[in-house]
PDB file of N, CA and C in Angstrom:
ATOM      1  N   UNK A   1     125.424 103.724 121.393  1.00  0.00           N
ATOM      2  CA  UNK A   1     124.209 104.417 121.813  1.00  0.00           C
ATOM      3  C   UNK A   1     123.329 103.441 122.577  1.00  0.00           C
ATOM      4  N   UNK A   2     122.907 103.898 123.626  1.00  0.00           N
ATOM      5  CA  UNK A   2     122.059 102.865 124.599  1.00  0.00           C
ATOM      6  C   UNK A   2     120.650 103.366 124.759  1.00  0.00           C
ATOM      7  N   UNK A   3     119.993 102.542 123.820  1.00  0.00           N
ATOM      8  CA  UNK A   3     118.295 103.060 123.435  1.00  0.00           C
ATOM      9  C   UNK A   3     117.772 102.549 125.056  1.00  0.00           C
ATOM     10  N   UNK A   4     116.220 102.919 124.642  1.00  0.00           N
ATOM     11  CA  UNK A   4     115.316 102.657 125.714  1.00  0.00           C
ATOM     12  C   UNK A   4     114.944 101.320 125.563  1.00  0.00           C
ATOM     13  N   UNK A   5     114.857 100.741 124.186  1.00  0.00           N
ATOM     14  CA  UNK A   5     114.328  99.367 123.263  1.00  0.00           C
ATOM     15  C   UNK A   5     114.970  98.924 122.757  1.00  0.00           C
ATOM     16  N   UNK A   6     114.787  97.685 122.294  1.00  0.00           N
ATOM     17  CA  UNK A   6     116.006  96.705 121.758  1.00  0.00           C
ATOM     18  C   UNK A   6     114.426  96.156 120.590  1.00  0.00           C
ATOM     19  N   UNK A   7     114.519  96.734 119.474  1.00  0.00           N
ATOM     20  CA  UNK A   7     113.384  95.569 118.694  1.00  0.00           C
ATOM     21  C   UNK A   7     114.057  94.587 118.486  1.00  0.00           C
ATOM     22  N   UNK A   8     112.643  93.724 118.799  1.00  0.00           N
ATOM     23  CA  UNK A   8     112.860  91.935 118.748  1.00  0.00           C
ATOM     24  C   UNK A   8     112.037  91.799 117.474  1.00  0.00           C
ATOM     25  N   UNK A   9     111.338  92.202 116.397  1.00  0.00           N
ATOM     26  CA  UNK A   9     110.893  91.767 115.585  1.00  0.00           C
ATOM     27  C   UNK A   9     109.820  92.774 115.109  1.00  0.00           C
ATOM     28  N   UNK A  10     110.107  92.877 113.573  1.00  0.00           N
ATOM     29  CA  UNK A  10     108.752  93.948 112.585  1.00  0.00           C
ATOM     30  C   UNK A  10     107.842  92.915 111.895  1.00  0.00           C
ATOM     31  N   UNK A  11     106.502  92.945 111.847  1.00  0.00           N
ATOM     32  CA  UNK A  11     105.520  92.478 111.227  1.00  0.00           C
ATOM     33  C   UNK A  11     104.625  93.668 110.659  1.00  0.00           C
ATOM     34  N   UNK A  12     104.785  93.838 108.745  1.00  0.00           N
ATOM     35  CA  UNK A  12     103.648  94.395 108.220  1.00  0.00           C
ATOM     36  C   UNK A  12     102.417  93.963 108.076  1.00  0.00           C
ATOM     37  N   UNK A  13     101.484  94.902 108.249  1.00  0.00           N
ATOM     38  CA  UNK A  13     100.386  93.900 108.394  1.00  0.00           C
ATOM     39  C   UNK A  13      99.070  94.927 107.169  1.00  0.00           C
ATOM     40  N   UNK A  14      97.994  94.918 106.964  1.00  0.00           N
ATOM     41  CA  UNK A  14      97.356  95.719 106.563  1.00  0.00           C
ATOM     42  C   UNK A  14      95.877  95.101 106.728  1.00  0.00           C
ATOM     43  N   UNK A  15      95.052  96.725 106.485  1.00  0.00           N
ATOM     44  CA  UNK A  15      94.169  96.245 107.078  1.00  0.00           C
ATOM     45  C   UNK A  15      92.988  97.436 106.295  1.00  0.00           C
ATOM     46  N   UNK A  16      91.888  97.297 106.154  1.00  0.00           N
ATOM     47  CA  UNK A  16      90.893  98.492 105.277  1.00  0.00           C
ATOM     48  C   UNK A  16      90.933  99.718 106.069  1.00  0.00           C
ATOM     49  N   UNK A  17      91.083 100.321 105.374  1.00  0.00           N
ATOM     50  CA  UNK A  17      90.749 102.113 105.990  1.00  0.00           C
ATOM     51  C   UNK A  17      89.552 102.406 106.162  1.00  0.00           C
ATOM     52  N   UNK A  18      89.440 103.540 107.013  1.00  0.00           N
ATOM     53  CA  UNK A  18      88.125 104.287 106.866  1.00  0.00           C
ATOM     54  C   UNK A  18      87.244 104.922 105.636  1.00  0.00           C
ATOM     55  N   UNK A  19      88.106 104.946 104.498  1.00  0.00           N
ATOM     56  CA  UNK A  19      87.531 105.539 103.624  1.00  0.00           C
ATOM     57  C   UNK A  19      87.940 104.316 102.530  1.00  0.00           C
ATOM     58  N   UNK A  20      88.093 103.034 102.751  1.00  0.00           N
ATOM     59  CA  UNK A  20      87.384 102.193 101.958  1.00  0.00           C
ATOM     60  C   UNK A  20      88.876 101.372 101.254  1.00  0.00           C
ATOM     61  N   UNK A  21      89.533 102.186 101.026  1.00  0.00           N
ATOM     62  CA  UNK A  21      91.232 101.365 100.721  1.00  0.00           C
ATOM     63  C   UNK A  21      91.626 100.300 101.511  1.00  0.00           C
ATOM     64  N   UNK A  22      92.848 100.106 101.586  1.00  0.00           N
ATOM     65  CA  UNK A  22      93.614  99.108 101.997  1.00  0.00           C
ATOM     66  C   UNK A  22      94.921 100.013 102.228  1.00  0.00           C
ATOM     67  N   UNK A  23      95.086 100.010 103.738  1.00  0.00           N
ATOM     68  CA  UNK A  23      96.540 100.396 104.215  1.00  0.00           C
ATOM     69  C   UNK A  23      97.499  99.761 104.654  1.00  0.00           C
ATOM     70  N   UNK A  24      98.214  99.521 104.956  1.00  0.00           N
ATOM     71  CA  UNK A  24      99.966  98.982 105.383  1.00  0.00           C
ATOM     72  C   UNK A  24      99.971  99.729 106.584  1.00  0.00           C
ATOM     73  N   UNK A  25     100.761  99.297 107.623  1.00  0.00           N
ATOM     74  CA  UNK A  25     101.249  99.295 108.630  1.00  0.00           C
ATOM     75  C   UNK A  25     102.233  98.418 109.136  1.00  0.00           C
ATOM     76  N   UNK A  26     102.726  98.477 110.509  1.00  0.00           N
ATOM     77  CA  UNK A  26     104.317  97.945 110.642  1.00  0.00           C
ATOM     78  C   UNK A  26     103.903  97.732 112.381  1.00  0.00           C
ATOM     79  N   UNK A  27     104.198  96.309 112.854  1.00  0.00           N
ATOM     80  CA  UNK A  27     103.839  95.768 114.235  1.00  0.00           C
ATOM     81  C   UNK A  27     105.119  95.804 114.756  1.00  0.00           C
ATOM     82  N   UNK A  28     105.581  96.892 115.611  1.00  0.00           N
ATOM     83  CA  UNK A  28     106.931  96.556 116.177  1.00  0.00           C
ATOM     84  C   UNK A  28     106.818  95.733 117.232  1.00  0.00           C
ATOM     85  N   UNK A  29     107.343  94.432 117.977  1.00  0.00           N
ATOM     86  CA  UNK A  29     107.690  94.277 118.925  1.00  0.00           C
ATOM     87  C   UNK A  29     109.146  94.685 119.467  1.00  0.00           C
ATOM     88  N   UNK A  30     108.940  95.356 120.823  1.00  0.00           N
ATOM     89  CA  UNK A  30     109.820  95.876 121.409  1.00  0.00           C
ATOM     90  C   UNK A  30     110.065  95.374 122.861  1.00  0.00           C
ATOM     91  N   UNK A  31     111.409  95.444 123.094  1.00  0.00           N
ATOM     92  CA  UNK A  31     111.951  94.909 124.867  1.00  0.00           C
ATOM     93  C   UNK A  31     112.482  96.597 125.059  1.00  0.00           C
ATOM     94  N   UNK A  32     112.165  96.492 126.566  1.00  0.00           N
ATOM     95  CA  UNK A  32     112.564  98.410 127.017  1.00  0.00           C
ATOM     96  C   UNK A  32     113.583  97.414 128.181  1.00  0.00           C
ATOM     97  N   UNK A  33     114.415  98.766 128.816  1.00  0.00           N
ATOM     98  CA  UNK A  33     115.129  98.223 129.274  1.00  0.00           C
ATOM     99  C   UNK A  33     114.678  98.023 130.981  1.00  0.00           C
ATOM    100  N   UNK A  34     113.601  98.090 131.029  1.00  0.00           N
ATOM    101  CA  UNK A  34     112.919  97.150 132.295  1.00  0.00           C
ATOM    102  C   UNK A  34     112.608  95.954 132.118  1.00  0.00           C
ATOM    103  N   UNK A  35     112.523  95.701 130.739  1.00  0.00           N
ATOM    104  CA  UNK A  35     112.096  94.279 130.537  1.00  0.00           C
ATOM    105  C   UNK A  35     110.632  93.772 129.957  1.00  0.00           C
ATOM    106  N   UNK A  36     109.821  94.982 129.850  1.00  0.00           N
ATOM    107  CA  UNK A  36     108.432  95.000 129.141  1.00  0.00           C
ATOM    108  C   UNK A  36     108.771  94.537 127.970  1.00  0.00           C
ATOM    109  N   UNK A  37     108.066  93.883 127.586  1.00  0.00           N
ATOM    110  CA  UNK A  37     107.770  93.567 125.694  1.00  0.00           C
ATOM    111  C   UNK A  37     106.036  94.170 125.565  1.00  0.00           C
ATOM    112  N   UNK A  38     106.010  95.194 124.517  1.00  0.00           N
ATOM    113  CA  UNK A  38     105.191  95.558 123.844  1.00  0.00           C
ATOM    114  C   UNK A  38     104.854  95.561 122.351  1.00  0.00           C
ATOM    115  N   UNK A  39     103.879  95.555 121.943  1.00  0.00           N
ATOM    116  CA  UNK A  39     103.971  96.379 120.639  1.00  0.00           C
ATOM    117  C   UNK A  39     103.467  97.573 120.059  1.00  0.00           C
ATOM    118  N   UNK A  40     104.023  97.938 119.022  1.00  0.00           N
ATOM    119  CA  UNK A  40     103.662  99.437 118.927  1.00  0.00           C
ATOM    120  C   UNK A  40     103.355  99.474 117.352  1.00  0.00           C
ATOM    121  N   UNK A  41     102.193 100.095 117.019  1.00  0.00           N
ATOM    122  CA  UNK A  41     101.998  99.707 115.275  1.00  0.00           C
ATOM    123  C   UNK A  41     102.647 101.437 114.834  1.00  0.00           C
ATOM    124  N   UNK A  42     103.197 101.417 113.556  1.00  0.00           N
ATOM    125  CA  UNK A  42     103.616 102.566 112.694  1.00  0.00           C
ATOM    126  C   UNK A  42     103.101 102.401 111.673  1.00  0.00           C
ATOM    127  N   UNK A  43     102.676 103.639 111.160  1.00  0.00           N
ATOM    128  CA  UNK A  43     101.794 103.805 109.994  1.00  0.00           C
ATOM    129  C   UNK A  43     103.509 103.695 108.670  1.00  0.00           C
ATOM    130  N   UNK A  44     102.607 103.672 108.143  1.00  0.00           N
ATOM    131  CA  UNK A  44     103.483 103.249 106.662  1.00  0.00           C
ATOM    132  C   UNK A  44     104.114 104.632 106.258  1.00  0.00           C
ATOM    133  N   UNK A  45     103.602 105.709 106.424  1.00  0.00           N
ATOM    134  CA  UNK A  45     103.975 106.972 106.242  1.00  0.00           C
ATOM    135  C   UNK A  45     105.277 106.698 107.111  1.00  0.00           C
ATOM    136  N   UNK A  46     105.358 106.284 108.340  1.00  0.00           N
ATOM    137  CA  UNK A  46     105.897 106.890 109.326  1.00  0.00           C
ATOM    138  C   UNK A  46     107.340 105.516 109.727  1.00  0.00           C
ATOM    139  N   UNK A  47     107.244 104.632 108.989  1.00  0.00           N
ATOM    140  CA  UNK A  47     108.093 103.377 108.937  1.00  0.00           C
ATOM    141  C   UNK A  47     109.180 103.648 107.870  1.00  0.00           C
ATOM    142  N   UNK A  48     110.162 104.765 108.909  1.00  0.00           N
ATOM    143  CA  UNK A  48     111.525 104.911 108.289  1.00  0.00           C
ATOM    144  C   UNK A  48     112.265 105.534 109.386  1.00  0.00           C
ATOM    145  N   UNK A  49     113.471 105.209 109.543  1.00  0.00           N
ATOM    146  CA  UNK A  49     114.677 105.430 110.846  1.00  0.00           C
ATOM    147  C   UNK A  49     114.240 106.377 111.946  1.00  0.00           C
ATOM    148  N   UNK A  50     113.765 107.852 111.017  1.00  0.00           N
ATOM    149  CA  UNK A  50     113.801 108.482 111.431  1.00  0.00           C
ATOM    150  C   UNK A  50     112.968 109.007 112.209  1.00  0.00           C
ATOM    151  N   UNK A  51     111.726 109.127 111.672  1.00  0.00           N
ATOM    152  CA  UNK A  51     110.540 108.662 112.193  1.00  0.00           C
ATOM    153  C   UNK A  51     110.152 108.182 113.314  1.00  0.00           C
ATOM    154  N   UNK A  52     109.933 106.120 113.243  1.00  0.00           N
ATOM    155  CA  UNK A  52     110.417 105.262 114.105  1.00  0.00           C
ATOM    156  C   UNK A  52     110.712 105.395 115.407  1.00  0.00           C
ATOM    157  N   UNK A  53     111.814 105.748 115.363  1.00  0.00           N
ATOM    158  CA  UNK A  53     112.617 105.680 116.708  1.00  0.00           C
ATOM    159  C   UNK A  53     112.039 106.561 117.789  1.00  0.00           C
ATOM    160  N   UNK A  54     111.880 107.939 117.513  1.00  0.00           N
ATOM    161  CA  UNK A  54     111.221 108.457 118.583  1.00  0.00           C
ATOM    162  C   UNK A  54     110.168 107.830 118.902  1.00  0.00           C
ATOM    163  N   UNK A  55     108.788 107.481 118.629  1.00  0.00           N
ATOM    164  CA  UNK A  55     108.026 106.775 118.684  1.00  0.00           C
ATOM    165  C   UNK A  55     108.347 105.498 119.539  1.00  0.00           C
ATOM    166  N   UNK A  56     109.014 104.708 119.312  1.00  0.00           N
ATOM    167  CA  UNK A  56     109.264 103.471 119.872  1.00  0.00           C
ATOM    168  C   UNK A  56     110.123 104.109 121.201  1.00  0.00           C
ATOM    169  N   UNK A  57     110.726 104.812 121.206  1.00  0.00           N
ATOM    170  CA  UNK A  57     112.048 105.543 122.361  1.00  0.00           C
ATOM    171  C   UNK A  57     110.402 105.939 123.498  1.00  0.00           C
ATOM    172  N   UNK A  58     109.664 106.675 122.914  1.00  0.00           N
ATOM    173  CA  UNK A  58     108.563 107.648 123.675  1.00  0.00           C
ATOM    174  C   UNK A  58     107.673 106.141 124.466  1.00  0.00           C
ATOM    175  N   UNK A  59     107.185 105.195 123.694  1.00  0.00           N
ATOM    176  CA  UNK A  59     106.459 104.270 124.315  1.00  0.00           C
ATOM    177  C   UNK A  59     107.172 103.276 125.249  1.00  0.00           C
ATOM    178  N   UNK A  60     108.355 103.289 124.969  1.00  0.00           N
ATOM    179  CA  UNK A  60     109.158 102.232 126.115  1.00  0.00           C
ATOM    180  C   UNK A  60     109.872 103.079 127.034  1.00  0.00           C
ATOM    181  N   UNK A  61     109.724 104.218 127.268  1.00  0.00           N
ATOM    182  CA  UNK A  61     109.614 104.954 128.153  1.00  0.00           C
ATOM    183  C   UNK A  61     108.530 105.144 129.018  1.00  0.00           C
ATOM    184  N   UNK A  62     107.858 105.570 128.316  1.00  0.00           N
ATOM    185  CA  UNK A  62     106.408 105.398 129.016  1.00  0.00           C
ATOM    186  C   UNK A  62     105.996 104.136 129.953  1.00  0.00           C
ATOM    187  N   UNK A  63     106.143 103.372 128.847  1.00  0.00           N
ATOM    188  CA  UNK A  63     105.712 101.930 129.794  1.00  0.00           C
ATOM    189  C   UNK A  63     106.643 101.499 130.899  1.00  0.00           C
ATOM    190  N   UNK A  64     108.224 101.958 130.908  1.00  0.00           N
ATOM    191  CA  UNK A  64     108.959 101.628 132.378  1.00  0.00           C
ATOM    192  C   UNK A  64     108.680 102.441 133.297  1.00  0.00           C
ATOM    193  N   UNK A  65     108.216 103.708 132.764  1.00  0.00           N
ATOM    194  CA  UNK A  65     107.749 105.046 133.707  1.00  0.00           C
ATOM    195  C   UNK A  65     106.604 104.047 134.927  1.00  0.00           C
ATOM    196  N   UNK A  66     105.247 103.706 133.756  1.00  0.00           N
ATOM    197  CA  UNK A  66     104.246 102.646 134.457  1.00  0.00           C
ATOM    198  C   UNK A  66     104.720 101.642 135.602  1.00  0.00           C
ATOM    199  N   UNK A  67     105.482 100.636 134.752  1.00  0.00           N
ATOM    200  CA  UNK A  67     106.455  99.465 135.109  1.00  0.00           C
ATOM    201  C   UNK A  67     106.910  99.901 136.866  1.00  0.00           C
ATOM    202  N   UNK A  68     107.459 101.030 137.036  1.00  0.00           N
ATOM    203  CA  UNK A  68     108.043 101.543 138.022  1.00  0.00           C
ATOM    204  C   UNK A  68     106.883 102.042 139.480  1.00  0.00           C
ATOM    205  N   UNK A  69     105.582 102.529 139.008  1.00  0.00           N
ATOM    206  CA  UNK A  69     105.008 102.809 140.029  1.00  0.00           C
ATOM    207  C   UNK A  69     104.563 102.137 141.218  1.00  0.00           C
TER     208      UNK A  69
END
């Protein structure tokens, strides 16, 4: 299967919420296949395969879409 991204590396990170907790989150760095490196944060809800991937597929798309103009 030949993605849009190749992740180069996950960093959880967390940080206070709006309503006063402490949340988790997930720092993807990603390479698209133009060659951008970005990152893209995922909520903790949302940091599982399935999830994920569209998300990361949708933004390194996007950004070669940019990349290209």
């Amino acid at each position: 299967m030949d993605r849009a991204y190749k992740v180069l590396k996950i960093d959880e990170l967390t940080r206070l919420s709006d309503t006063g907790g402490v949340e988790h989150y997930y720092r993807h760095t990603i390479k698209t296949r133009g060659g951008t490196v970005l990152s893209v944060d995922i909520s903790e809800k949302d940091f599982t395969a399935e999830k994920a991937a569209p998300i990361l597929s949708k933004r390194a798309t996007d950004a070669d879409t940019i990349l290209a103009l």
